[in-house]
Protein backbone atom coordinates (compact mmCIF):
# COMPACT_ATOMS: atom_id res chain seq x y z
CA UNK A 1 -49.82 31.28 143.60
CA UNK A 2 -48.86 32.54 140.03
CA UNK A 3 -48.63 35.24 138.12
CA UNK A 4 -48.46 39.14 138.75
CA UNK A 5 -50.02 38.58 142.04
CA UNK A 6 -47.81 36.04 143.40
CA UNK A 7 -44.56 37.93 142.31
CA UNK A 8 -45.93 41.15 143.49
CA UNK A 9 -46.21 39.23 146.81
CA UNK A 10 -42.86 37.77 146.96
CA UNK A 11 -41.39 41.31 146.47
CA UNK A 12 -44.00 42.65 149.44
CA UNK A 13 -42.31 39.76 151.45
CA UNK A 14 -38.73 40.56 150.27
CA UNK A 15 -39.19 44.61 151.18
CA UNK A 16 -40.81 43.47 154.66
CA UNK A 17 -37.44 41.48 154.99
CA UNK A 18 -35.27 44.25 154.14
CA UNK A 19 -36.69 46.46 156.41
CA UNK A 20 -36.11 44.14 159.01
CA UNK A 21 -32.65 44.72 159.06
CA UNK A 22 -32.20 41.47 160.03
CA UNK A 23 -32.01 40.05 155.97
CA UNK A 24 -30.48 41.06 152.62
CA UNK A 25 -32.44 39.71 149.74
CA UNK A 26 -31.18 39.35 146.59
CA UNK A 27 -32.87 39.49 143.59
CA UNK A 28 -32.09 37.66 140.27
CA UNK A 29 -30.61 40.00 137.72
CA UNK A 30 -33.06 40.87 134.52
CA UNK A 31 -31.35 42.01 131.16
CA UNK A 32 -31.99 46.10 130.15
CA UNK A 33 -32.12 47.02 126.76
CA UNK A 34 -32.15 50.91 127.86
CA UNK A 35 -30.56 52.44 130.69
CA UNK A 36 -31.46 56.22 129.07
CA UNK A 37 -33.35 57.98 126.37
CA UNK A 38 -31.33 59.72 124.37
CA UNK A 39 -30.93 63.70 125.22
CA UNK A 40 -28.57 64.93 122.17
CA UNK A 41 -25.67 63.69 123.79
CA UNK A 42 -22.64 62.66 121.01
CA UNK A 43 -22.68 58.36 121.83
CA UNK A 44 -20.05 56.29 121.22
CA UNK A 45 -20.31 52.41 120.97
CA UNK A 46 -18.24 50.51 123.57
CA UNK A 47 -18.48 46.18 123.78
CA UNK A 48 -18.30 44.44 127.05
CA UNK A 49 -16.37 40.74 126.41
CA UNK A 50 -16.07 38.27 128.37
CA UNK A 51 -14.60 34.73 127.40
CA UNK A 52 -14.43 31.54 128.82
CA UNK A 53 -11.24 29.23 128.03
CA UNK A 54 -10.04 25.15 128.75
CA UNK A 55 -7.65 27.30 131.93
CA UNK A 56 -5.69 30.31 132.66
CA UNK A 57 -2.63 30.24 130.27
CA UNK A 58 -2.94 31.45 127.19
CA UNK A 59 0.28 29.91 125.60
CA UNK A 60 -1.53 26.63 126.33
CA UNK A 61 -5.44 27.15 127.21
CA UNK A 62 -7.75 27.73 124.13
CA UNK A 63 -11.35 30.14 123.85
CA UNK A 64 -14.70 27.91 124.50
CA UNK A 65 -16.86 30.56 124.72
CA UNK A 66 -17.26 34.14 123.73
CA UNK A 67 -19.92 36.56 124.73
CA UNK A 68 -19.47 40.39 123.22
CA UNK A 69 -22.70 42.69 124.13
CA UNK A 70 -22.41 46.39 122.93
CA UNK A 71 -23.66 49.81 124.24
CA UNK A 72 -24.08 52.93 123.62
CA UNK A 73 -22.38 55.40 126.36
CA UNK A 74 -21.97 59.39 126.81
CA UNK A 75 -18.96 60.98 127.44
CA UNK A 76 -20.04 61.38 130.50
CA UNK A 77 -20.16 57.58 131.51
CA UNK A 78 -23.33 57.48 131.27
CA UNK A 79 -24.86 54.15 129.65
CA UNK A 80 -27.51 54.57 126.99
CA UNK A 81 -28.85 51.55 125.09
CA UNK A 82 -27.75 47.91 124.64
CA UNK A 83 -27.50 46.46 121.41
CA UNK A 84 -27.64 43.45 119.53
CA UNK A 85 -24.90 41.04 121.40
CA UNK A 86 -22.41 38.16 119.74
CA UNK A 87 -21.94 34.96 121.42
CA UNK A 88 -20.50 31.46 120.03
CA UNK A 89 -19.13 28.25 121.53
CA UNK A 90 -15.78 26.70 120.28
CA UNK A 91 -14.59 23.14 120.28
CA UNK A 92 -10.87 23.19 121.66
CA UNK A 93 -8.38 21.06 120.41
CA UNK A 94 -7.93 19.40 123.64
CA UNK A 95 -11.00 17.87 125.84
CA UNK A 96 -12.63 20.34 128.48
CA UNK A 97 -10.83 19.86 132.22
CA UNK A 98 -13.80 18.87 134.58
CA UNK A 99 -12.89 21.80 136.54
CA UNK A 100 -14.02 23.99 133.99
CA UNK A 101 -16.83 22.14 133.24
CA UNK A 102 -17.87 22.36 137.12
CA UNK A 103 -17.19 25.98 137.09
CA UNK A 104 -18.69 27.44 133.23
CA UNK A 105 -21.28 24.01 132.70
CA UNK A 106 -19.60 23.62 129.41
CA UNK A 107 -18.25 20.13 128.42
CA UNK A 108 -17.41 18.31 125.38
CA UNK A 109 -20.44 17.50 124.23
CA UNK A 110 -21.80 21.03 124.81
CA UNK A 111 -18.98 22.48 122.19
CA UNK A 112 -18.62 19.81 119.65
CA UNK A 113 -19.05 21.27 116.04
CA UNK A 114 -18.77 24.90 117.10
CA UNK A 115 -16.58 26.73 115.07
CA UNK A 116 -15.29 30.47 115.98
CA UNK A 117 -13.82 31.82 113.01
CA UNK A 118 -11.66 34.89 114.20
CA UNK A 119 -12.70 37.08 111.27
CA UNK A 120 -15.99 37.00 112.74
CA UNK A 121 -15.08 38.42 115.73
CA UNK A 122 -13.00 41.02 113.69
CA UNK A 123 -16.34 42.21 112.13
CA UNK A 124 -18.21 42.33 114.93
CA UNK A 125 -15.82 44.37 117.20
CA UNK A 126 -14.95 46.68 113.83
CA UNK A 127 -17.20 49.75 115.09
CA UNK A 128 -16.17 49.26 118.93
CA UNK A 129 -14.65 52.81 120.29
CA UNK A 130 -13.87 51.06 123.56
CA UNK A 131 -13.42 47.23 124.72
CA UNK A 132 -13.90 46.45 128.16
CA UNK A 133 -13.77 43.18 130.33
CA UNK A 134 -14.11 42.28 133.66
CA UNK A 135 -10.47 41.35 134.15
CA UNK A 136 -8.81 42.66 130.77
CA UNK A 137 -5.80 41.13 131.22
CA UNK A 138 -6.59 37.79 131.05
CA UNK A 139 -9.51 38.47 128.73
CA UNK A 140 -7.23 40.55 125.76
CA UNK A 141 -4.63 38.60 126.28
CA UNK A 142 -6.45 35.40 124.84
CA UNK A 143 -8.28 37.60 122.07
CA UNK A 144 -5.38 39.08 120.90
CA UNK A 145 -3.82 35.76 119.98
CA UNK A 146 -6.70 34.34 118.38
CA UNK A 147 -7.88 37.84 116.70
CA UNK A 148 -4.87 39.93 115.93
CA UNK A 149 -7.82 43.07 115.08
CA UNK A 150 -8.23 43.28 118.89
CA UNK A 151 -4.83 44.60 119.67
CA UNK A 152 -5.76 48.16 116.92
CA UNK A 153 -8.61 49.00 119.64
CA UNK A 154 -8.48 50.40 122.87
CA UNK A 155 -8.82 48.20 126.11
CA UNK A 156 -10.57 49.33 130.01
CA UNK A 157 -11.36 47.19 132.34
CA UNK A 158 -14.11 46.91 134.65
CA UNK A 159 -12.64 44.81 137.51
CA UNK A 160 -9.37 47.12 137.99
CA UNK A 161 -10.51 50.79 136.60
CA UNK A 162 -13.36 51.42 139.36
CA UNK A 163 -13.09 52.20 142.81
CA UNK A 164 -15.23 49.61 143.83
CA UNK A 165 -13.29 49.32 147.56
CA UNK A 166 -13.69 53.13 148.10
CA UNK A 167 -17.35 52.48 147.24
CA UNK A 168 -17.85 50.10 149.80
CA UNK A 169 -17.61 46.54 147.86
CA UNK A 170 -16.19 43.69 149.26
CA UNK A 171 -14.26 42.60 146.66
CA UNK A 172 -14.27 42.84 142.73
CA UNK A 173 -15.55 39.80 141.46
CA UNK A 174 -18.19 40.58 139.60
CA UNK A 175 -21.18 38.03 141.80
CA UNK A 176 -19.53 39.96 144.65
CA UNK A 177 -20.15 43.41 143.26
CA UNK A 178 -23.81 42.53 141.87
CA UNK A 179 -24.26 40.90 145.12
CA UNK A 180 -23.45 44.60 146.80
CA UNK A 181 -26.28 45.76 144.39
CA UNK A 182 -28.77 42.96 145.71
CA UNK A 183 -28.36 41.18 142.27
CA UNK A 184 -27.50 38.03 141.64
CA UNK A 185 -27.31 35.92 137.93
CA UNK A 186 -26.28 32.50 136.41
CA UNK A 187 -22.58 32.93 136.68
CA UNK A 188 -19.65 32.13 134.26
CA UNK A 189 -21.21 32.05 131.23
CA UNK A 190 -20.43 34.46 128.70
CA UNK A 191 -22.77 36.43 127.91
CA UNK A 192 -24.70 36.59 130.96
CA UNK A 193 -21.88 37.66 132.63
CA UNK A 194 -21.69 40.17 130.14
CA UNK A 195 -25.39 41.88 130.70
CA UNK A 196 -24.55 41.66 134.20
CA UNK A 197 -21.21 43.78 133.84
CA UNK A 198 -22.89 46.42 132.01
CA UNK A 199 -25.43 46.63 134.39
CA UNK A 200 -22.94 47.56 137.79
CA UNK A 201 -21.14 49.56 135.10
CA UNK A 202 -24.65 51.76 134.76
CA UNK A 203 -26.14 52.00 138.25
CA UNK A 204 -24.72 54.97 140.14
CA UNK A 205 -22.19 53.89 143.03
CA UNK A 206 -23.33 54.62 146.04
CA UNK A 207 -20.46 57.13 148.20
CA UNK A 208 -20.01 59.18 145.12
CA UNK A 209 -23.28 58.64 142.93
CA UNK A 210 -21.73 58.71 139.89
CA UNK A 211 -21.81 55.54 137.13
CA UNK A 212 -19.38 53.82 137.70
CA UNK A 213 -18.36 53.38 134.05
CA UNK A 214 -17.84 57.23 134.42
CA UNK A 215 -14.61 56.13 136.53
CA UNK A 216 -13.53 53.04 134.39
CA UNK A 217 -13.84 55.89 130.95
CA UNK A 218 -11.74 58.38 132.93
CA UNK A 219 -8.98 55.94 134.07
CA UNK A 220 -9.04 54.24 130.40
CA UNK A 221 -8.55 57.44 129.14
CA UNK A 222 -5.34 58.53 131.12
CA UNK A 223 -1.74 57.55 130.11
CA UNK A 224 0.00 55.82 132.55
CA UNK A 225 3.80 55.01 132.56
CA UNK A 226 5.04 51.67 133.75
CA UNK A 227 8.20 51.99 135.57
CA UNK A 228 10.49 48.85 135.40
CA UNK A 229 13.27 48.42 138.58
CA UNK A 230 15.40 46.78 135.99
CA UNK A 231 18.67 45.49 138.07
CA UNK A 232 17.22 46.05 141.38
CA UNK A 233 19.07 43.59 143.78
CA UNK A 234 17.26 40.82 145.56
CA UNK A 235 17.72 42.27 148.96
CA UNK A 236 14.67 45.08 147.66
CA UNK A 237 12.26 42.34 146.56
CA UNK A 238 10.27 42.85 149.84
CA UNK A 239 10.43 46.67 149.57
CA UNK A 240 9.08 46.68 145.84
CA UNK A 241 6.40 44.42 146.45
CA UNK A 242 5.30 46.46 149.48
CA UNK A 243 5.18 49.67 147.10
CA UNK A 244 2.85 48.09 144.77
CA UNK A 245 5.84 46.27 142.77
CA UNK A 246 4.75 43.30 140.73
CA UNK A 247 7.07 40.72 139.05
CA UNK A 248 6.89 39.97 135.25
CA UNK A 249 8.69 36.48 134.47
CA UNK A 250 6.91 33.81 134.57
CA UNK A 251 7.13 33.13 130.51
CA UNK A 252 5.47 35.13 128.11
CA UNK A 253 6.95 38.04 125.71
CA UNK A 254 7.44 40.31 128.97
CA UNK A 255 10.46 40.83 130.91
CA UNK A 256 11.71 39.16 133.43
CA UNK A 257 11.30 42.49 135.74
CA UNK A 258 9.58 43.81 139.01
CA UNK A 259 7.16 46.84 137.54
CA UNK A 260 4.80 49.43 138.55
CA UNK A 261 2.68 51.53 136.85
CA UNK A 262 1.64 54.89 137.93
CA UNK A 263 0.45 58.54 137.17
CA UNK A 264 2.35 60.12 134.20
CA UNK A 265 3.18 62.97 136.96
CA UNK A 266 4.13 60.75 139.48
CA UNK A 267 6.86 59.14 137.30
CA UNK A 268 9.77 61.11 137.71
CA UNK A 269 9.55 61.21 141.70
CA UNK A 270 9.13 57.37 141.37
CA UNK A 271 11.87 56.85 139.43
CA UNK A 272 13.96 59.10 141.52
CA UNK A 273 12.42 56.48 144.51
CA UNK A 274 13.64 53.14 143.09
CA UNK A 275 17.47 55.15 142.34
CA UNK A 276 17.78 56.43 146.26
CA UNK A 277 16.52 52.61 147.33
CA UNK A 278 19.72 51.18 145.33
CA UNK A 279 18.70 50.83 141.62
CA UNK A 280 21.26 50.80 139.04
CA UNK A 281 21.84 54.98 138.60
CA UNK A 282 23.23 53.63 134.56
CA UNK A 283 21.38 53.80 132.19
CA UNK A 284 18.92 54.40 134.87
CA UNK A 285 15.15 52.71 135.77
CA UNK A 286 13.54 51.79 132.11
CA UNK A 287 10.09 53.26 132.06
CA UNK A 288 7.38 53.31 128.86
CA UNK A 289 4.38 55.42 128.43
CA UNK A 290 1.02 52.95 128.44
CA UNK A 291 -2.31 53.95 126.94
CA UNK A 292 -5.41 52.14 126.54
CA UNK A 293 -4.18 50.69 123.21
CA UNK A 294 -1.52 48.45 124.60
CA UNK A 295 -2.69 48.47 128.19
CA UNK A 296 -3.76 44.75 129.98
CA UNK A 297 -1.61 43.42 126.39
CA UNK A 298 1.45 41.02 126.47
CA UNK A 299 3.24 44.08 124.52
CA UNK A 300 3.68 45.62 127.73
């Protein structure tokens, strides 16, 4: 069977499943170019990233593949148009581990005689308002050392800066969230990873019905202040990390530190908190004010 009328009996077959209750179907995920038309609402331009590297450690792994797809948004959240998207391969200097080739499907051969020239990517993210990624701190953190223009612009990220637990999700990888949305895509590679981001990022979520870009615009937009429980004796490692506490030293330009960051309103009672648990009093827990332009950096 082919054409319209077999697809439009596979979906009559995929509904009758559904309703069931016995199946969930998934259905493979199909690029948008418009979400809305536009109303008169004031747009700005945000670009989804997403980057795939030799490993994890960006004093040692190197960018293979780049995917950048802007949008158009409202202040509102709400997701407008997509526009015309970047993507390149890049040769490393060092062959491709085969667990990256199992996981992205890149390998040498795929990436031999790409070039990414980071002034291209500096032109190209120029007229961004917002970046966002699906895990911005491993995703800036590798663009910022190979395009020093990506640390002037501000940063959200789509993985951390919605409630997708409160929403129901199972977990925030992004095949897990699509998979919540009865999507599901070709996985790991840049750009389609990309397309798929935006489109969770558009669909209304469904305890609170709003985008849920609306929450990741409202959380980029908020300072936060990281509190650092500089001194704190090792007897209160297992009371940090219970209140959300993370440690910074494994190598890197950050300090070897247990942190949190939280609400600018909530800082004062928390650093009152890590004092009264047995905190050096002098000088006092350091603390520094984060915005969207440093957050998910190494300069924090």
């Amino acid at each position: 069977m082919t054409g319209s009328q077999g697809d439009g009996d596979l979906e009559a077959m995929a509904r009758r499943l559904e309703r069931s209750g016995d199946f969930r179907v998934l259905r493979r995920f199909a690029p948008r170019g418009r979400y809305h038309e536009a109303d008169g609402s004031v747009l700005r331009t945000a670009m989804m990233l997403d980057l795939e590297t030799t490993g994890l450690n960006p004093s040692e792994d190197e960018i293979i593949e780049i995917g950048i797809c802007p949008f158009t948004y409202s202040p509102d959240g709400r997701i407008f148009e997509i526009l015309p998207s970047f993507h390149r391969l890049r040769e490393p200097s060092v062959s491709i581990p085969p667990e990256i080739t199992r996981l992205t499907g890149l390998d040498d051969a795929a990436v031999s005689g790409h070039r990414l020239d980071p002034s291209e990517v500096a032109e190209f993210i120029e007229p961004a308002d917002l970046i966002v990624a699906h895990n911005a701190s491993f995703d800036r953190v590798f663009l910022e050392r190979f395009c020093s223009t990506a640390s002037a612009k501000p940063w959200a990220c789509s993985m951390s800066q919605a409630p997708w637990a409160e929403e129901g999700f199972e977990g925030v990888r992004l095949s897990v969230i699509a998979a919540g949305f009865g999507l599901f895509h070709d996985a790991h590679r840049a750009l389609n990873d990309c397309e798929l981001a935006i489109e969770i990022l558009a669909r209304p979520l469904p305890e609170s019905g709003r985008p849920a870009f609306s929450f990741v615009l409202e959380a980029a937009r908020k300072a936060t202040v990281r509190i650092f429980a500089d001194g704190a004796p090792f007897g209160l490692k297992d009371r940090l990390k219970s209140r959300g506490y993370r440690w910074s030293g494994d190598g890197g330009l950050r300090p070897r530190v247990w942190y949190r960051d939280v609400e600018e309103d909530e800082a004062a009672a928390e650093t009152a908190w890590l004092v009264e648990a047995g905190c050096p009093r002098r000088p006092g827990p350091e603390s520094r004010r984060i915005t969207a332009f440093e957050r998910y950096s190494e300069r924090v």
